[in-house]
PDB file of N, CA and C in Angstrom:
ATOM      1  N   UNK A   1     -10.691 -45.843   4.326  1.00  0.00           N
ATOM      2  CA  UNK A   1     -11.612 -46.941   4.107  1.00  0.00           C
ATOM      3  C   UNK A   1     -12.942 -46.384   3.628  1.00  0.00           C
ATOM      4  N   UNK A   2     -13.657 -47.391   2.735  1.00  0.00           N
ATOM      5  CA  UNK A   2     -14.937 -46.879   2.308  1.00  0.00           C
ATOM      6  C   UNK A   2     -16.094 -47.706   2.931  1.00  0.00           C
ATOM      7  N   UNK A   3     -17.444 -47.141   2.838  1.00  0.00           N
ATOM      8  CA  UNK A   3     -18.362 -48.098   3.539  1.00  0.00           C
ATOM      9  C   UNK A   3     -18.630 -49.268   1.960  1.00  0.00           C
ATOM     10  N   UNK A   4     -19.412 -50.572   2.491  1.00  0.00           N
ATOM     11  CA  UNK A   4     -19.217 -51.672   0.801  1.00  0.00           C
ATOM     12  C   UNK A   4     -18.088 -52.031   0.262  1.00  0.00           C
ATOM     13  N   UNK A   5     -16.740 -51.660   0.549  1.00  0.00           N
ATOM     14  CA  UNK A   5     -15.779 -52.375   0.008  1.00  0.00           C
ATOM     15  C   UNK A   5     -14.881 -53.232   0.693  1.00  0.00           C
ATOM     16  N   UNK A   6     -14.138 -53.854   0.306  1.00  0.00           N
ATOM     17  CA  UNK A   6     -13.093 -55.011   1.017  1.00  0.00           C
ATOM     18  C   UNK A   6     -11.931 -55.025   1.113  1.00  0.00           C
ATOM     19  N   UNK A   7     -11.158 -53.402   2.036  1.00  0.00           N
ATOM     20  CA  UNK A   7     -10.019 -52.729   2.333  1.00  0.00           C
ATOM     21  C   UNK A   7      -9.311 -53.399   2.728  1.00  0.00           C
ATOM     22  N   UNK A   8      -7.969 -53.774   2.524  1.00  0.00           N
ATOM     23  CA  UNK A   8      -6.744 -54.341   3.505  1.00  0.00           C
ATOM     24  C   UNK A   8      -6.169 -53.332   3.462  1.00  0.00           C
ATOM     25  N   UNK A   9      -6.232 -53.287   5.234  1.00  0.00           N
ATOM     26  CA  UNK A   9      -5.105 -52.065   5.716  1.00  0.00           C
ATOM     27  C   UNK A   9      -4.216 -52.551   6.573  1.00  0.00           C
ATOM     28  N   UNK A  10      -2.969 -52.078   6.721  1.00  0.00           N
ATOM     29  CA  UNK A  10      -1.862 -52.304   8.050  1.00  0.00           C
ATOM     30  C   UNK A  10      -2.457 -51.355   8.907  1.00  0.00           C
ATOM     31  N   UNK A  11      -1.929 -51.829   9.824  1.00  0.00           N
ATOM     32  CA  UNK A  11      -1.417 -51.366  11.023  1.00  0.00           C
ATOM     33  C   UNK A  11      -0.249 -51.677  11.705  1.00  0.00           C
ATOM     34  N   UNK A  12       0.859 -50.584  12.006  1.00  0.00           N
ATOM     35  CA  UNK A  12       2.116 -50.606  12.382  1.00  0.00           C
ATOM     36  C   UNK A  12       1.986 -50.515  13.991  1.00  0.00           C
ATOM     37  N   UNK A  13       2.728 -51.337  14.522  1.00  0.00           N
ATOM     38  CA  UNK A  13       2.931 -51.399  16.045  1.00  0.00           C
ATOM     39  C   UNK A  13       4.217 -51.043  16.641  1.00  0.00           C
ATOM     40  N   UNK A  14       4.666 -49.764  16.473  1.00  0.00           N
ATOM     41  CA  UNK A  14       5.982 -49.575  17.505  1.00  0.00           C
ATOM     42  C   UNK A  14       6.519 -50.391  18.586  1.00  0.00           C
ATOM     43  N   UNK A  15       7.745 -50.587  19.007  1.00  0.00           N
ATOM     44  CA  UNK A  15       8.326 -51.466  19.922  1.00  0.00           C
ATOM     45  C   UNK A  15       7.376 -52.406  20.605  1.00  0.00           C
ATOM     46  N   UNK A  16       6.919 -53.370  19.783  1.00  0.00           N
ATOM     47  CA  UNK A  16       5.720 -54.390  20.986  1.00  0.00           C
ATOM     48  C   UNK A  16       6.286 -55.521  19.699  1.00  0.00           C
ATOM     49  N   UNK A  17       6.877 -56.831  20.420  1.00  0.00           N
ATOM     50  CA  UNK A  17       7.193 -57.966  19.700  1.00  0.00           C
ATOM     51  C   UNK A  17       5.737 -58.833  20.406  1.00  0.00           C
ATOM     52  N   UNK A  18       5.273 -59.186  19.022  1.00  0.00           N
ATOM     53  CA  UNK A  18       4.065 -59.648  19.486  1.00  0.00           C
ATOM     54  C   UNK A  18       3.575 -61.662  19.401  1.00  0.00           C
ATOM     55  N   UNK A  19       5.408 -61.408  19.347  1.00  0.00           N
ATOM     56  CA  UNK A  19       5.285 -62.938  19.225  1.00  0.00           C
ATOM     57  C   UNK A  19       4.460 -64.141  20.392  1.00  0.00           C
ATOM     58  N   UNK A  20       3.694 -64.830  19.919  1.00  0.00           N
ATOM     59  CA  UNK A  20       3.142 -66.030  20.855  1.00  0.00           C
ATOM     60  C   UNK A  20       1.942 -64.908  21.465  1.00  0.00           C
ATOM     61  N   UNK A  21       1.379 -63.955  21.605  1.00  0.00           N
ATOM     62  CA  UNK A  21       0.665 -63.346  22.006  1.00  0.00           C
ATOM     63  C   UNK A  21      -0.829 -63.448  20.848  1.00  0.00           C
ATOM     64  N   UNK A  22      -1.699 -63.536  21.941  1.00  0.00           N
ATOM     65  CA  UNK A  22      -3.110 -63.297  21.185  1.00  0.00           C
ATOM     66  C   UNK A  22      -3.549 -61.721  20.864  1.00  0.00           C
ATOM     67  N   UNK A  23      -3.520 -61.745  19.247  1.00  0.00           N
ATOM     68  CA  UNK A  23      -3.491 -60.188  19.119  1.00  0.00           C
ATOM     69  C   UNK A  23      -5.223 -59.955  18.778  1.00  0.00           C
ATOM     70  N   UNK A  24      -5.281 -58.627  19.265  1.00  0.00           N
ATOM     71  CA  UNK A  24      -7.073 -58.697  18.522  1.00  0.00           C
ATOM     72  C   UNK A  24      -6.889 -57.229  18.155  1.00  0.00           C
ATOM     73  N   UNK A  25      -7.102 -57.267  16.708  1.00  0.00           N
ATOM     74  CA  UNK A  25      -7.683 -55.653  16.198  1.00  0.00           C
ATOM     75  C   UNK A  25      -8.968 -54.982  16.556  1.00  0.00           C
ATOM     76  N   UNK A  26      -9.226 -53.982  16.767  1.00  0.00           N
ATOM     77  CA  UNK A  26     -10.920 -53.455  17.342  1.00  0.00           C
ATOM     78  C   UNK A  26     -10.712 -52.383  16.428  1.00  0.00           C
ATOM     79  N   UNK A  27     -12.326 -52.206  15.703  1.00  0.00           N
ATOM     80  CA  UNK A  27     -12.484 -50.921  15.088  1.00  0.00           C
ATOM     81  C   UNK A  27     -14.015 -50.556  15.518  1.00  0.00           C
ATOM     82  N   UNK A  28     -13.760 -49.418  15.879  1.00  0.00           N
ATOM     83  CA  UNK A  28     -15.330 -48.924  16.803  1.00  0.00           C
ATOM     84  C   UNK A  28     -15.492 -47.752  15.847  1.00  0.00           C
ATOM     85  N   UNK A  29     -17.105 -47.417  16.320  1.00  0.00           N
ATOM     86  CA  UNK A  29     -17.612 -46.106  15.634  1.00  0.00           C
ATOM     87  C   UNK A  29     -18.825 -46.078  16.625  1.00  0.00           C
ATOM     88  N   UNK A  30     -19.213 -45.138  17.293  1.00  0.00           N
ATOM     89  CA  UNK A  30     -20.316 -45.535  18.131  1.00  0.00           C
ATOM     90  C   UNK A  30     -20.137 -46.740  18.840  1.00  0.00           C
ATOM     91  N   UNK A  31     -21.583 -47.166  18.901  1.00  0.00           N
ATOM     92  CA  UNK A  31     -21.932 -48.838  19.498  1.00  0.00           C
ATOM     93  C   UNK A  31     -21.516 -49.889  18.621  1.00  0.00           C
ATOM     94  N   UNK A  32     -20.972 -49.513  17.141  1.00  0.00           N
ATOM     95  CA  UNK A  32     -20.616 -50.684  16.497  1.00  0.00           C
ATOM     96  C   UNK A  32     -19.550 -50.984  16.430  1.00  0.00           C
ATOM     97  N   UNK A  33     -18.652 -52.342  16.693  1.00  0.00           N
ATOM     98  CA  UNK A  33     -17.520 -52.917  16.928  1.00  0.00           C
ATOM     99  C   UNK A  33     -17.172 -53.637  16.076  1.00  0.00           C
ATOM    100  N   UNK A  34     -16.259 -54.042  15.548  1.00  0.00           N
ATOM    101  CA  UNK A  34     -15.471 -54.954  14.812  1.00  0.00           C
ATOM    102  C   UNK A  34     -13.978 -55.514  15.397  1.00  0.00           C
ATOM    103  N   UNK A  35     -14.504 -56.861  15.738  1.00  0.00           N
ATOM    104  CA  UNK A  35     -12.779 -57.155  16.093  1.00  0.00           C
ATOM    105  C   UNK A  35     -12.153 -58.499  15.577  1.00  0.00           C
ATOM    106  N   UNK A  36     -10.907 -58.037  15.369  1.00  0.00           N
ATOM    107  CA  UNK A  36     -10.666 -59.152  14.336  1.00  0.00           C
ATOM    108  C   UNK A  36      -9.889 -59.945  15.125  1.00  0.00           C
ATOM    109  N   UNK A  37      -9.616 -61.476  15.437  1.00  0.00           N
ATOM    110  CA  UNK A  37      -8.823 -62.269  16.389  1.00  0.00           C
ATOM    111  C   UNK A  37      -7.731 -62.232  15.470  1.00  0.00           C
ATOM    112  N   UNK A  38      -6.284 -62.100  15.888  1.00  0.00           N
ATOM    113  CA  UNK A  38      -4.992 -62.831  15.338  1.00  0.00           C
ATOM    114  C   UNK A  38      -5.398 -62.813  13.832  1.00  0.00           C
ATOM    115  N   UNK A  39      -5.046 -61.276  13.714  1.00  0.00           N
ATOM    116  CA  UNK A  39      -4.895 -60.774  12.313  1.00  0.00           C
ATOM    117  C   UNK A  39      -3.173 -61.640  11.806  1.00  0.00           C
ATOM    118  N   UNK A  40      -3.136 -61.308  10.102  1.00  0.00           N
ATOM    119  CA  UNK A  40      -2.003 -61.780   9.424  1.00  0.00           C
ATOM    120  C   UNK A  40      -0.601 -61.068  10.781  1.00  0.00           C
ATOM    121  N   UNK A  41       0.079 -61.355  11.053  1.00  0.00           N
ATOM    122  CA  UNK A  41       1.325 -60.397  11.693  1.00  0.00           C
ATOM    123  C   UNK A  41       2.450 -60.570  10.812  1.00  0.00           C
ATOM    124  N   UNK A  42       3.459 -59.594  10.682  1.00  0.00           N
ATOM    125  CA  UNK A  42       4.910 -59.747  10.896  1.00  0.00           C
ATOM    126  C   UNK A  42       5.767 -58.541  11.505  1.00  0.00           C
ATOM    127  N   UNK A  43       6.404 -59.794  11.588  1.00  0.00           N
ATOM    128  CA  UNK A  43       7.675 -59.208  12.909  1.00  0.00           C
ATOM    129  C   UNK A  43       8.710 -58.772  12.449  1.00  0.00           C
ATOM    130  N   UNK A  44       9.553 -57.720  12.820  1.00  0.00           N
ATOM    131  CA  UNK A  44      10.243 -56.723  12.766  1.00  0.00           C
ATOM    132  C   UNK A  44      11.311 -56.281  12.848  1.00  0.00           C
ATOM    133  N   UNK A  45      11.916 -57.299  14.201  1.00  0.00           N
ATOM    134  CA  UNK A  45      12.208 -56.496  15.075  1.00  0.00           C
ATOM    135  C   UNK A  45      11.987 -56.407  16.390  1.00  0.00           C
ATOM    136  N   UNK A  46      11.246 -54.768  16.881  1.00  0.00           N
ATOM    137  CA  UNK A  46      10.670 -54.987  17.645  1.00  0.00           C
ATOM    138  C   UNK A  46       9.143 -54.173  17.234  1.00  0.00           C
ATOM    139  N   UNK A  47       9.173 -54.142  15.743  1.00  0.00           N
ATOM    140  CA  UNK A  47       7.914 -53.731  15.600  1.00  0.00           C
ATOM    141  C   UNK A  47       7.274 -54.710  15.004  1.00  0.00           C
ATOM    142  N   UNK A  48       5.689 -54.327  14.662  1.00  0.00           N
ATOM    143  CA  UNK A  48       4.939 -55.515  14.261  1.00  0.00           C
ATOM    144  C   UNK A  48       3.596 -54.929  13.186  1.00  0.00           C
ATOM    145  N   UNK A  49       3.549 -55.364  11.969  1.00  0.00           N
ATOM    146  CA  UNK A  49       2.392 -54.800  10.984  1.00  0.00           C
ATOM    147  C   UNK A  49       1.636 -55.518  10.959  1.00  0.00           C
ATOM    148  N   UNK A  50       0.229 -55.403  11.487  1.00  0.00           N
ATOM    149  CA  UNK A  50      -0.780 -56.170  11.385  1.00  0.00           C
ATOM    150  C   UNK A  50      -1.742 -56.221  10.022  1.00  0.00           C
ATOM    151  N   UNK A  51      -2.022 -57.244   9.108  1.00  0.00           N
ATOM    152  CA  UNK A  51      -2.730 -56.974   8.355  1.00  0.00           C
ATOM    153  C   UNK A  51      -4.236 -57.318   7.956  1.00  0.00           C
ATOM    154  N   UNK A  52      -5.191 -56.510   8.252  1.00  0.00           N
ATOM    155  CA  UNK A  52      -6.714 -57.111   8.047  1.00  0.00           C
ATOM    156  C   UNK A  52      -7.261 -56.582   6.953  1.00  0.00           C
ATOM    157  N   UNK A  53      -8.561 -57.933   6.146  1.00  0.00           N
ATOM    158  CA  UNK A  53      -9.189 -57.352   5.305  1.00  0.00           C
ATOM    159  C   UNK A  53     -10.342 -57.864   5.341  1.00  0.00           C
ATOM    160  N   UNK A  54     -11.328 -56.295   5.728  1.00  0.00           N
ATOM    161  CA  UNK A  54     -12.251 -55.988   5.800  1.00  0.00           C
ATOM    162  C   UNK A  54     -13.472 -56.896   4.828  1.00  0.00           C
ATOM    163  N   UNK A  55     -14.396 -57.082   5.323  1.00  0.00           N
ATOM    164  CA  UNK A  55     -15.638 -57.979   4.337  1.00  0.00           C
ATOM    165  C   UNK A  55     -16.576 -56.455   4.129  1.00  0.00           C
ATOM    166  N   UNK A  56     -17.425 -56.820   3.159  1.00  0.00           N
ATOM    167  CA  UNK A  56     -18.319 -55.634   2.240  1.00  0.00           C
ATOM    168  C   UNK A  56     -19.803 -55.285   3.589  1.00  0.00           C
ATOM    169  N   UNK A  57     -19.552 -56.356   3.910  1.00  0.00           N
ATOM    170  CA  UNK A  57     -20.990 -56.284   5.475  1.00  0.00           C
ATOM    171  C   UNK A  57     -20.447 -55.979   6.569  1.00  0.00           C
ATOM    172  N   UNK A  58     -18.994 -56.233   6.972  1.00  0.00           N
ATOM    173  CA  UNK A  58     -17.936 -55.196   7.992  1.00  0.00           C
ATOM    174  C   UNK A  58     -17.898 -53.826   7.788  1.00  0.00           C
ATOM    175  N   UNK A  59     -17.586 -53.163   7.010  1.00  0.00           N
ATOM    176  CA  UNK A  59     -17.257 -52.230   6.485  1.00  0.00           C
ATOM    177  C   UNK A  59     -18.933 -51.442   6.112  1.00  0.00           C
ATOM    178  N   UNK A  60     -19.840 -52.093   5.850  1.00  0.00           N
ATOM    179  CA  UNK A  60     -20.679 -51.438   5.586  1.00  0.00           C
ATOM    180  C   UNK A  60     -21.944 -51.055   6.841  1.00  0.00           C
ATOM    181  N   UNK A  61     -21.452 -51.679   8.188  1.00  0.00           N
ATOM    182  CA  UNK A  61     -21.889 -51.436   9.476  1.00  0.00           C
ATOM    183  C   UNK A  61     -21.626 -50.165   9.550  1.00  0.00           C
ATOM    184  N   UNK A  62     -20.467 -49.117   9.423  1.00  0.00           N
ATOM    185  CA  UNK A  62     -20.146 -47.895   9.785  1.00  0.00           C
ATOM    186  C   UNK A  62     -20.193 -46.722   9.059  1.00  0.00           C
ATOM    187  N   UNK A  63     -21.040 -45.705   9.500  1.00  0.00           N
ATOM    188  CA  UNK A  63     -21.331 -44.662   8.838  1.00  0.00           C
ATOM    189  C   UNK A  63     -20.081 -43.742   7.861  1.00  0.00           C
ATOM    190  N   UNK A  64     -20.245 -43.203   7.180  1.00  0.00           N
ATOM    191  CA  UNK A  64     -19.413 -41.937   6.133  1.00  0.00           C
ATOM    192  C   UNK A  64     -18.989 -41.124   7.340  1.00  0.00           C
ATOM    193  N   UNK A  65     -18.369 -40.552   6.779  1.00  0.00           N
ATOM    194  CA  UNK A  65     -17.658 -38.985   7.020  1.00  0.00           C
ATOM    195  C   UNK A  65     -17.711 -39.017   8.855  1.00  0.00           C
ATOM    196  N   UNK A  66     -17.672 -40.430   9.192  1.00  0.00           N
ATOM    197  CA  UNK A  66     -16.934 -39.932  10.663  1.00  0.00           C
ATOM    198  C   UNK A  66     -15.790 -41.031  11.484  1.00  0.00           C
ATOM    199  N   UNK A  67     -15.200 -40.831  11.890  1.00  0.00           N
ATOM    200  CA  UNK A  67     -13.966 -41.165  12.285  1.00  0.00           C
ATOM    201  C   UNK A  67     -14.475 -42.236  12.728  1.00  0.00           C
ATOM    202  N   UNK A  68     -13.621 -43.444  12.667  1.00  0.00           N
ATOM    203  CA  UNK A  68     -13.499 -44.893  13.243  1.00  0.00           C
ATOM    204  C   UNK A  68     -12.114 -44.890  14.158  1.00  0.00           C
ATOM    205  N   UNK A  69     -12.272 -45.517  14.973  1.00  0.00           N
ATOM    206  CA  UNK A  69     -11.627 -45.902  16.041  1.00  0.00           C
ATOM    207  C   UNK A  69     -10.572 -47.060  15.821  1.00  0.00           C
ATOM    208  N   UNK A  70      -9.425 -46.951  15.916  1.00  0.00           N
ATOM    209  CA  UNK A  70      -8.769 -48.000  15.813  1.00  0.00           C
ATOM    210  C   UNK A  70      -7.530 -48.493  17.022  1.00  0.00           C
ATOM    211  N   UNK A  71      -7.744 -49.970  17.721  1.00  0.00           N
ATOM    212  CA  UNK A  71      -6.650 -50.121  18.773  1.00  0.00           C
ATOM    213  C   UNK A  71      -6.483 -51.419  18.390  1.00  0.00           C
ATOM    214  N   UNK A  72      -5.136 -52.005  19.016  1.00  0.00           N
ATOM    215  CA  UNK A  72      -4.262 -53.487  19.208  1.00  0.00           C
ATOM    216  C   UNK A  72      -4.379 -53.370  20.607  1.00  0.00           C
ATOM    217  N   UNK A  73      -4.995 -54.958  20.845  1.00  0.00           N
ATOM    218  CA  UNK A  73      -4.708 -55.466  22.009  1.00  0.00           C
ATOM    219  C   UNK A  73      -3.878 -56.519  21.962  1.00  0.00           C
ATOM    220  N   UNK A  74      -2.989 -57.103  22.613  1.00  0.00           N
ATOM    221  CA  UNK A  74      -1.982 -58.432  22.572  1.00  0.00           C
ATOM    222  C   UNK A  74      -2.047 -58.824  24.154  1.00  0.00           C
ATOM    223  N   UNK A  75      -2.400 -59.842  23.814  1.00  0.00           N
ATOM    224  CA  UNK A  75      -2.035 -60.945  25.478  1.00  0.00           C
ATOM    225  C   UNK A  75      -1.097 -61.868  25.498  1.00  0.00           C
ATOM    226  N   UNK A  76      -0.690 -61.772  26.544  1.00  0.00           N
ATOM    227  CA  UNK A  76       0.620 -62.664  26.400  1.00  0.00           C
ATOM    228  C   UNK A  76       0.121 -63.729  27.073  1.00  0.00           C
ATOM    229  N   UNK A  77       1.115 -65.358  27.395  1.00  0.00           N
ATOM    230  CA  UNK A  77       1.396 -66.572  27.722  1.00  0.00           C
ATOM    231  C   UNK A  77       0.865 -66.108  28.820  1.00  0.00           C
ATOM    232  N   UNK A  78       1.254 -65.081  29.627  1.00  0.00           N
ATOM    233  CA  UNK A  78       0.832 -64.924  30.951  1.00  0.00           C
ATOM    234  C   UNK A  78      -0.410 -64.411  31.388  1.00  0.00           C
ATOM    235  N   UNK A  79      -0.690 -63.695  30.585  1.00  0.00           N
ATOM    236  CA  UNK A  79      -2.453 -63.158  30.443  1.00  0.00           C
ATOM    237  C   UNK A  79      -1.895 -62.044  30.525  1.00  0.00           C
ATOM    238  N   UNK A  80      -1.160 -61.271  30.634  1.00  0.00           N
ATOM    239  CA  UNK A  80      -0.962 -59.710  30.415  1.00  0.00           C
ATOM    240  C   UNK A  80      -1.262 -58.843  29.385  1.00  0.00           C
ATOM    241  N   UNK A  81      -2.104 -57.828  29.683  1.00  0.00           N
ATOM    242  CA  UNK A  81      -2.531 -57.509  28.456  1.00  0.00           C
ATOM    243  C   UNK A  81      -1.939 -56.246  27.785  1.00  0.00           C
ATOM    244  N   UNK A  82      -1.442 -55.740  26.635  1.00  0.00           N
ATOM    245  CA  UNK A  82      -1.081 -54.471  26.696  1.00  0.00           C
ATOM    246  C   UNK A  82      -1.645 -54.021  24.937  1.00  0.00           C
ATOM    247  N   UNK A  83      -2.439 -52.853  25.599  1.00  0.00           N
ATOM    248  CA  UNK A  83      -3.294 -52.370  24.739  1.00  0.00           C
ATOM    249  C   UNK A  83      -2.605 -51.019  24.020  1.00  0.00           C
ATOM    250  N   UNK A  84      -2.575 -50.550  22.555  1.00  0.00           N
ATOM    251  CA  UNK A  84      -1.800 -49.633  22.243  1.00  0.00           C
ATOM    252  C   UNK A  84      -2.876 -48.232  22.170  1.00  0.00           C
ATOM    253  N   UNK A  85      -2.178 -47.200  21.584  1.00  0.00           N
ATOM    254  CA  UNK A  85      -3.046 -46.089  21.433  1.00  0.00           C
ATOM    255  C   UNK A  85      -3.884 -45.795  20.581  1.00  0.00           C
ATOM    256  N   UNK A  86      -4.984 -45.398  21.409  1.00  0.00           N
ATOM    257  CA  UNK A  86      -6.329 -45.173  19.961  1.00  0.00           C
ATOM    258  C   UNK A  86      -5.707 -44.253  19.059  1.00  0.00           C
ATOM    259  N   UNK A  87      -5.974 -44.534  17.506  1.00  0.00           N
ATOM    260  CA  UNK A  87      -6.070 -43.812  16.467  1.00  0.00           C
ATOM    261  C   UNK A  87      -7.135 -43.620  15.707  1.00  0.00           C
ATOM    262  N   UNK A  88      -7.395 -42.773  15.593  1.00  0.00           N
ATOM    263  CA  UNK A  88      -9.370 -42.357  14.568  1.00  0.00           C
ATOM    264  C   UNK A  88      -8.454 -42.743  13.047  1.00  0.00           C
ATOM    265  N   UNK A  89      -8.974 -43.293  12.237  1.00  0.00           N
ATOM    266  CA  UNK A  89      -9.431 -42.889  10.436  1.00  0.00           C
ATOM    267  C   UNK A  89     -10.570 -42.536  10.350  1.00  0.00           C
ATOM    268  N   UNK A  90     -10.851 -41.814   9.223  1.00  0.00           N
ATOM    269  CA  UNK A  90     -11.270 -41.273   8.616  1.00  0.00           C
ATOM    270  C   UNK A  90     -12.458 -42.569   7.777  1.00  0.00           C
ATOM    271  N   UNK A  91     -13.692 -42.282   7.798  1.00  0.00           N
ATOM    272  CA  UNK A  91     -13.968 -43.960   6.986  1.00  0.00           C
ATOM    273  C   UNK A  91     -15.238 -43.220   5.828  1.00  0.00           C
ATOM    274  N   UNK A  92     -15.125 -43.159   4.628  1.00  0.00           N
ATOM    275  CA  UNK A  92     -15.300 -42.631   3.649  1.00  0.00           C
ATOM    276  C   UNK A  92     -16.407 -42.677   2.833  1.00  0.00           C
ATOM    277  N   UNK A  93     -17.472 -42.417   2.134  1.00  0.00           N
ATOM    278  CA  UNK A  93     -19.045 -42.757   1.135  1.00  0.00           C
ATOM    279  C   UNK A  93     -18.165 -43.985   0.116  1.00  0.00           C
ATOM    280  N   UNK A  94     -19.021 -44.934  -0.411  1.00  0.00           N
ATOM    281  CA  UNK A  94     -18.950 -45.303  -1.672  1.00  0.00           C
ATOM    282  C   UNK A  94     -20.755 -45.241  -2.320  1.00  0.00           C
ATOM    283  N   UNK A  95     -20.085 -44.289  -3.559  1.00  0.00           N
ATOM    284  CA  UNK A  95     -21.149 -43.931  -4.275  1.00  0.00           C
ATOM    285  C   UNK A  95     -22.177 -44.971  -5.247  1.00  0.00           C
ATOM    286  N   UNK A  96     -21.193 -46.161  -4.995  1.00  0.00           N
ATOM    287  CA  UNK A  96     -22.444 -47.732  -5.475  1.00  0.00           C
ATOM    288  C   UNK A  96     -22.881 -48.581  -4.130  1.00  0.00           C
ATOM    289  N   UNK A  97     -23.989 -47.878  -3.342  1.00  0.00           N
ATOM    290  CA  UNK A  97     -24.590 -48.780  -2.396  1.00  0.00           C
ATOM    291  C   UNK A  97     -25.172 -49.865  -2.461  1.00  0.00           C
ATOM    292  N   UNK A  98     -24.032 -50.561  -2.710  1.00  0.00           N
ATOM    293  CA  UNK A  98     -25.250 -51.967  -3.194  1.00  0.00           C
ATOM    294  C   UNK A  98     -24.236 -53.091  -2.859  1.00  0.00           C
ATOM    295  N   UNK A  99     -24.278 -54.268  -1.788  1.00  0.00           N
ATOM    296  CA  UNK A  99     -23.525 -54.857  -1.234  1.00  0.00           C
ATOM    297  C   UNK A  99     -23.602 -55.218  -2.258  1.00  0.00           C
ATOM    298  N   UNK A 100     -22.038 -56.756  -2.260  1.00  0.00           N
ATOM    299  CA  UNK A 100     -21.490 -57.533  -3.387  1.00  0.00           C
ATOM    300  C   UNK A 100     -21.843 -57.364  -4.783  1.00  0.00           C
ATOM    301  N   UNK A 101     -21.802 -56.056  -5.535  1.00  0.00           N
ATOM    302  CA  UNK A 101     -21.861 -55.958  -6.565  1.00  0.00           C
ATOM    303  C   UNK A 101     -20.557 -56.259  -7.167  1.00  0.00           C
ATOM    304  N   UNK A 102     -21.212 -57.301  -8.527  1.00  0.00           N
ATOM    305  CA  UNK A 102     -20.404 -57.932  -9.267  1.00  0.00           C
ATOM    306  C   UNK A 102     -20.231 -57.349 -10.501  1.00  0.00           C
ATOM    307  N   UNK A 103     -21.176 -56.753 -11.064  1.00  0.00           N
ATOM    308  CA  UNK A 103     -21.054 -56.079 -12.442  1.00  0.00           C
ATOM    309  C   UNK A 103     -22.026 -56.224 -12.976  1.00  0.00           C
TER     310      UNK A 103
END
């Protein structure tokens, strides 16, 4: 991902059917958070690809060249919550700093 642009990325969820469950994506870096409610899903199986896309003022909250934080939380009917494992990316410069540039 770059800082200023408007990335759609997956995220793959090993064995978690996340049907009827409230899913929330979180992407941290420091103190700054991003979480997305009941991203796009599909189901699998018993896996599940979540798909979000990022806005140019999301994406441009988080610094270059250091790792972002990425987890799935899903709650179920029952309130149970089961949270998966953090993964860092990598979150990248874009060399035109200049929100919503059109041309």
């Amino acid at each position: 991902m770059r800082r200023l642009s408007t990335p759609t990325f997956r995220v793959l969820v090993h064995g978690a059917d996340l049907t009827g469950c409230d899913v929330y994506l979180t992407l941290k870096q420091g103190r700054r958070t991003i979480t997305v409610k009941n991203p796009a899903i599909e189901i699998d199986g018993t896996d599940a690809t979540l798909t979000v896309t990022l806005t140019q003022e999301q994406t441009a909250t988080f610094m270059e060249g250091r790792g972002v934080e990425v987890q799935v939380n899903a709650v179920d009917y029952n309130g149970y919550r089961i949270p998966t494992n953090i993964v860092s990316v990598q979150f990248g410069r874009n060399i035109l700093e200049v929100p919503k540039y059109h041309g």
